[in-house]
Protein backbone atom coordinates (compact mmCIF):
# COMPACT_ATOMS: atom_id res chain seq x y z
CA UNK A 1 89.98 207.26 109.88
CA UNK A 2 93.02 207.54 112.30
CA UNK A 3 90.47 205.61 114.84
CA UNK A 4 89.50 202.81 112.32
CA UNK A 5 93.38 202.63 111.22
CA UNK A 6 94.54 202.33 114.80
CA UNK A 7 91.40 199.36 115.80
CA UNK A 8 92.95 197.27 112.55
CA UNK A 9 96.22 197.41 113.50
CA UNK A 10 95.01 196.19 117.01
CA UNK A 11 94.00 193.07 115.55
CA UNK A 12 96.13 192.42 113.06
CA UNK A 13 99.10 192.01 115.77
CA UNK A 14 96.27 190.06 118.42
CA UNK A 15 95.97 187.84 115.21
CA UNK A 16 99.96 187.59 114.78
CA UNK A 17 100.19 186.63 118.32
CA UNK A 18 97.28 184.07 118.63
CA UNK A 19 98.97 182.45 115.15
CA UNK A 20 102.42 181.97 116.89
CA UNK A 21 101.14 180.47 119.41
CA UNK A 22 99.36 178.14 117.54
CA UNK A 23 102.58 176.72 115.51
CA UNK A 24 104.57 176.05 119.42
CA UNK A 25 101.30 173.94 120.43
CA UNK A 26 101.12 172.62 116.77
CA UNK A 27 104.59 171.41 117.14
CA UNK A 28 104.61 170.06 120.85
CA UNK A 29 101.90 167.67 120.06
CA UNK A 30 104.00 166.53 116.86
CA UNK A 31 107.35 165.76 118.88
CA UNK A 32 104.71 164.18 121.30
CA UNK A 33 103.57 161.58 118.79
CA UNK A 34 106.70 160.90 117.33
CA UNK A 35 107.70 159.89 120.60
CA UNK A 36 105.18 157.58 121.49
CA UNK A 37 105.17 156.01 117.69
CA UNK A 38 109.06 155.27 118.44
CA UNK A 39 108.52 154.13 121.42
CA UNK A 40 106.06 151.40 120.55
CA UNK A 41 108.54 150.28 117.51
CA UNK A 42 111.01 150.15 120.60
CA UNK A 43 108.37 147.92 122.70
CA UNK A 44 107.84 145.57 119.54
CA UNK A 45 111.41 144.90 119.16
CA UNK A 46 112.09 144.32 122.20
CA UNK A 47 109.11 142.19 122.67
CA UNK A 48 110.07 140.50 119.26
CA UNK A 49 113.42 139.55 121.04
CA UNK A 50 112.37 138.17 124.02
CA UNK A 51 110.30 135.87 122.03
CA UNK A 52 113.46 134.39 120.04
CA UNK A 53 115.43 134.18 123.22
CA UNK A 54 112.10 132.25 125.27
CA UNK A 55 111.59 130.18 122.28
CA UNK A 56 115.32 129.62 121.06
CA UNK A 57 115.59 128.25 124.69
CA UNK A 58 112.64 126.12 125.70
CA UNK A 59 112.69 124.68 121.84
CA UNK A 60 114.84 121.64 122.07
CA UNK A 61 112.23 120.75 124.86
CA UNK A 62 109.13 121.30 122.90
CA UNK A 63 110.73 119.45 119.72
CA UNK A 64 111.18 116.26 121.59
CA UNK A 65 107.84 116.70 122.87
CA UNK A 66 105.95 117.27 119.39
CA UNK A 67 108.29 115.39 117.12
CA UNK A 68 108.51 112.02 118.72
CA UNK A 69 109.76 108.73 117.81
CA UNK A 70 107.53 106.32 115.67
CA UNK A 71 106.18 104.22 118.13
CA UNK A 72 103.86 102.13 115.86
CA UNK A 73 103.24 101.57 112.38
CA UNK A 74 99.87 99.96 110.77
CA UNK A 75 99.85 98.06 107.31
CA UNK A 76 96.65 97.93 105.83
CA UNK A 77 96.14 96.11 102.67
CA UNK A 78 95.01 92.55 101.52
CA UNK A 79 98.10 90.46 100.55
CA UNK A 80 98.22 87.29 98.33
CA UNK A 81 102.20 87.06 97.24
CA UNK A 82 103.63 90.25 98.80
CA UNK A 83 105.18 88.79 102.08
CA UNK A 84 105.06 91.18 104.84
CA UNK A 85 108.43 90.51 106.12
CA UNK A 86 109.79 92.06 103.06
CA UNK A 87 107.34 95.51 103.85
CA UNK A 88 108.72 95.25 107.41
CA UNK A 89 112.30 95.30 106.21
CA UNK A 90 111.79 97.95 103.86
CA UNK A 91 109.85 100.07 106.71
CA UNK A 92 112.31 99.23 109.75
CA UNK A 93 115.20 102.05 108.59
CA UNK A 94 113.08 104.81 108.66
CA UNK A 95 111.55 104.71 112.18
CA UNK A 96 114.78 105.84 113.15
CA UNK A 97 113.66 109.26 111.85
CA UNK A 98 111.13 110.81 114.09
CA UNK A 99 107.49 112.24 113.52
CA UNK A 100 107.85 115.10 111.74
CA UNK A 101 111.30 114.78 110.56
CA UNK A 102 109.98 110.94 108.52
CA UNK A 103 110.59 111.37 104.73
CA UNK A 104 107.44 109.98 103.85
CA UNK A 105 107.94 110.17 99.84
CA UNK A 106 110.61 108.42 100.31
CA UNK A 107 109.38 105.93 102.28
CA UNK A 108 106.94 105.42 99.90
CA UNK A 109 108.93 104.92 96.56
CA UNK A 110 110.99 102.45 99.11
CA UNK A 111 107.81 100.28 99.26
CA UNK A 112 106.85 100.83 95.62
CA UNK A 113 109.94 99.21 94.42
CA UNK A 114 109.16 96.01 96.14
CA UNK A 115 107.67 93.84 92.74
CA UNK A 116 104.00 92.71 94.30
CA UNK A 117 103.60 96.07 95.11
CA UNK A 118 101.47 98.74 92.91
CA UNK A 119 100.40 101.46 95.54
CA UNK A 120 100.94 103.00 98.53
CA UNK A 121 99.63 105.80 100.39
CA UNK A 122 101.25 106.57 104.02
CA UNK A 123 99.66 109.02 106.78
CA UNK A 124 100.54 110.65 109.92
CA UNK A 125 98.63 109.84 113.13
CA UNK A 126 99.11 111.94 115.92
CA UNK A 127 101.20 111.98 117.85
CA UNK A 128 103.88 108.81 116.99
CA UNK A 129 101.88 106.82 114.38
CA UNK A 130 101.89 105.90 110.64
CA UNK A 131 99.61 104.42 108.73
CA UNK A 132 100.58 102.55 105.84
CA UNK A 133 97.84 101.21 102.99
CA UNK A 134 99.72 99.13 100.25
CA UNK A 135 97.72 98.03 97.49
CA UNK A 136 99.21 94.51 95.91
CA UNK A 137 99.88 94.12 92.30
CA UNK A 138 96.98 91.86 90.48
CA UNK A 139 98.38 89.65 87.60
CA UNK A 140 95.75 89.70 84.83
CA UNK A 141 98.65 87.49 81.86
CA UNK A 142 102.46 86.87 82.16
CA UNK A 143 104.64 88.90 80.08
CA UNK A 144 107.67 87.42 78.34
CA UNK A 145 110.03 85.03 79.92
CA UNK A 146 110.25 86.27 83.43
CA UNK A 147 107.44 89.40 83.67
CA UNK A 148 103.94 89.83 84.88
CA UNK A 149 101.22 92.43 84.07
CA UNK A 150 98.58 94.13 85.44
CA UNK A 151 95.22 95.32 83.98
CA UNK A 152 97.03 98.69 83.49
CA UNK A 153 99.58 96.96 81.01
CA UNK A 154 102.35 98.05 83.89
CA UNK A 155 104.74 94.76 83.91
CA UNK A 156 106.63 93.21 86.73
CA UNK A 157 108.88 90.98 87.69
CA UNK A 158 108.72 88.76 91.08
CA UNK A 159 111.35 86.77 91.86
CA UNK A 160 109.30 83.66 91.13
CA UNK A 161 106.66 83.39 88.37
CA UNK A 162 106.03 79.65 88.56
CA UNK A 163 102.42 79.44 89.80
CA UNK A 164 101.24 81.65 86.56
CA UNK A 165 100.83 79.05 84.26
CA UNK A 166 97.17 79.67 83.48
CA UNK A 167 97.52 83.02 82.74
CA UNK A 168 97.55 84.21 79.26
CA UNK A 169 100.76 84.47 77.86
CA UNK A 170 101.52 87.88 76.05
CA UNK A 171 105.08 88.14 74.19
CA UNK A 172 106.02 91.61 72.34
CA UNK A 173 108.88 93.45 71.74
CA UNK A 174 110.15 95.66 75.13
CA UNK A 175 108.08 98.74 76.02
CA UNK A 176 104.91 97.42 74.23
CA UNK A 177 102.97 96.07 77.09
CA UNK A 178 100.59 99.07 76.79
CA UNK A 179 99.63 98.24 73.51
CA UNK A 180 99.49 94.19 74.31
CA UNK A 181 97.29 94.57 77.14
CA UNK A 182 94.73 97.16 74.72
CA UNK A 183 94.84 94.44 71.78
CA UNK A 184 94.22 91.45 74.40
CA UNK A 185 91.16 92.98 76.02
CA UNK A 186 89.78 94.09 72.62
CA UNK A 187 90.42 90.49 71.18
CA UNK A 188 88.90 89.09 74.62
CA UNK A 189 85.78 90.51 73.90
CA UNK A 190 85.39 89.63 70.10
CA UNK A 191 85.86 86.04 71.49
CA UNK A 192 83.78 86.24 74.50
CA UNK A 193 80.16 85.59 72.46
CA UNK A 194 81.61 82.10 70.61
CA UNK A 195 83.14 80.65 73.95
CA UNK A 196 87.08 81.33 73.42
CA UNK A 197 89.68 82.05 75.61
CA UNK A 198 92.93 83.75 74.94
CA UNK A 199 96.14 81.29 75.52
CA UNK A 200 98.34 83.57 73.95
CA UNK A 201 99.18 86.81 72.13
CA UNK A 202 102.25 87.32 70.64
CA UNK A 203 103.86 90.59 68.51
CA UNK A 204 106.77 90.19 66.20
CA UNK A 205 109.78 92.61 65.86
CA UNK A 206 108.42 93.57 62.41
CA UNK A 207 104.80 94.10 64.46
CA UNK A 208 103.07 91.44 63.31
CA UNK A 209 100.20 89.66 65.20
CA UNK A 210 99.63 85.55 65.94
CA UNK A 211 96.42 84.85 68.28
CA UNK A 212 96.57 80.78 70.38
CA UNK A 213 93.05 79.76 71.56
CA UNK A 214 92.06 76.58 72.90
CA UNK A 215 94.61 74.77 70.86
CA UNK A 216 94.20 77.21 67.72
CA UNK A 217 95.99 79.30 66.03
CA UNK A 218 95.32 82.59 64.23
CA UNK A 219 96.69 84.49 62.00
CA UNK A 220 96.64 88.36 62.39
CA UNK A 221 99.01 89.94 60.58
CA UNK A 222 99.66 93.81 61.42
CA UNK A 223 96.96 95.80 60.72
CA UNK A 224 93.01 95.96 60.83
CA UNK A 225 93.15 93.42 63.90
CA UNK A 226 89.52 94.46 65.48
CA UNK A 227 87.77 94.05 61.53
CA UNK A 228 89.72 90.70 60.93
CA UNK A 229 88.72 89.29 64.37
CA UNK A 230 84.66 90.18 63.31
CA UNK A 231 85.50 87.74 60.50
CA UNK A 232 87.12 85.41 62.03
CA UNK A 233 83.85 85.14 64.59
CA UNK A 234 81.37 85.21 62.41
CA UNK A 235 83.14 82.40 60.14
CA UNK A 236 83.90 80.37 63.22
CA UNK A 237 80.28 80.69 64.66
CA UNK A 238 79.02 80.23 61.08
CA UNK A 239 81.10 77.23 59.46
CA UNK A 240 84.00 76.19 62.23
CA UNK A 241 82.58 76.17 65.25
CA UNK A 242 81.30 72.49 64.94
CA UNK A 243 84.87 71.13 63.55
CA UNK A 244 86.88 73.26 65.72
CA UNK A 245 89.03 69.58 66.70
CA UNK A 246 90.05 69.14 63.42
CA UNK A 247 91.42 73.08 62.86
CA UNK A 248 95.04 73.81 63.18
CA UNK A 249 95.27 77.19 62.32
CA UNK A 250 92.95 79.95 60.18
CA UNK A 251 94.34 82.74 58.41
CA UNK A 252 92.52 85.59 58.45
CA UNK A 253 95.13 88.14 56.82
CA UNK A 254 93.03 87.90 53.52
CA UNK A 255 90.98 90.85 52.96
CA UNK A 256 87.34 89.20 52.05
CA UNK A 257 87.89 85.17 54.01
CA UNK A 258 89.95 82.97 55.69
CA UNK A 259 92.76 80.14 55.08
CA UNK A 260 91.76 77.23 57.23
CA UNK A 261 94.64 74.62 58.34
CA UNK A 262 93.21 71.33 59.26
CA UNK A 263 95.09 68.77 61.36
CA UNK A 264 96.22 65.39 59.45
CA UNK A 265 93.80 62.81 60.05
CA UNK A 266 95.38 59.31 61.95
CA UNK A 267 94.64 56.18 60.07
């Protein structure tokens, strides 16, 4: 027993040695990582620094050579009554901004405001280019005293309107040109299939409607317009149509017919 005592004790302190020894190479290898992993954070940094000094440097340079001055600018666009001196005035300021530095939204609302203008859409070209694409406003009637529309109902207002006179002539109270230009195409087509044209279309303050075509005039009143037009055209196609000279005006704010207005007859 003494023999077997003494051999275990033999390698319980070989094992207590080999152990300790283990923990001082454990720990060498940890200090020798930590090292290296600060060192590389110490690399980075100082990598990561010479960058902002290179570049803080040699910037000014490469701005000047990226960001240059506009050099040239292209209009695009088919124009009727927009003049293009006006788009070059409106343009000119901002090409003292360069490249990259152009407010283009802002050059854009710039060239929206002009009247004969509806859209615009501007683009970069590399490297000192713009490219500008206006799309002109399209009259479709004339709109109050001094106003235009489009097709979208939007209204505006040249400096000179004279030249419109065979437009149709829509008259409403102020912000109704939405709802003018919906009633005038629906009204348009009702009239398309007996052959008359809209002269005017006008909306009172207290919404009521009066129709002028080819030297007629009908009455609407407010509501039902779309029903009391399919009357009124299959009356006029029916009984009218033939002695549409001698008609002054027809009433159709009657719920089942018409009141028909005849001229006065000369000698």
């Amino acid at each position: 027993m003494l023999d077997v005592y003494g051999y275990s004790d033999v390698n319980v302190r070989g094992r207590r040695k080999k152990t300790r020894g283990a923990s001082r190479n454990t720990s060498n290898k940890k200090g020798s990582r930590a090292f290296v992993f600060y060192l590389k954070i110490v690399g980075k940094l100082l990598a990561l620094c010479g960058i902002i000094f290179i570049g803080g440097y040699t910037w000014p340079y490469i701005e000047k050579k990226v960001n240059q001055p506009i050099a040239r600018v292209k209009v695009q666009g088919k124009f009727a009554a927009l003049k293009e001196q006006h788009v070059q005035q409106t343009i000119e300021p901002f090409l003292e901004q360069r490249f990259f530095s152009l407010k283009i939204k802002k050059l854009q609302i710039a060239l929206e405001q002009l009247p004969w203008v509806e859209t615009v859409v501007i683009r970069r070209l590399w490297p000192d280019q713009l490219a500008v694409h206006i799309i002109e406003q399209i009259p479709v009637a004339r709109w109050n005293q001094r106003s235009l529309l489009n097709a979208n109902g939007e209204s505006f207002t040249p400096d000179d309107v004279s030249g419109f006179e065979g437009l149709p002539h829509l008259v409403g109270p102020k912000g109704t040109q939405l709802e003018m230009m919906k009633q005038y195409h629906s009204i348009s087509q009702q009239l398309r299939p007996i052959k008359l044209n809209i002269v005017s279309l006008q909306q009172s303050e207290r919404g009521s409607w009066t129709l002028k075509v080819n030297g007629l005039k009908i009455l609407l009143g407010r509501d039902d317009l779309l029903e009391k037009m399919q009357r009124f055209a299959l009356i006029y196609k029916a009984e009218l149509q033939t002695q549409k000279q001698r008609i002054k005006s027809v009433d159709v704010r009657y719920s089942n017919g018409v009141a028909v207005a005849w001229r006065e007859q000369r000698g």
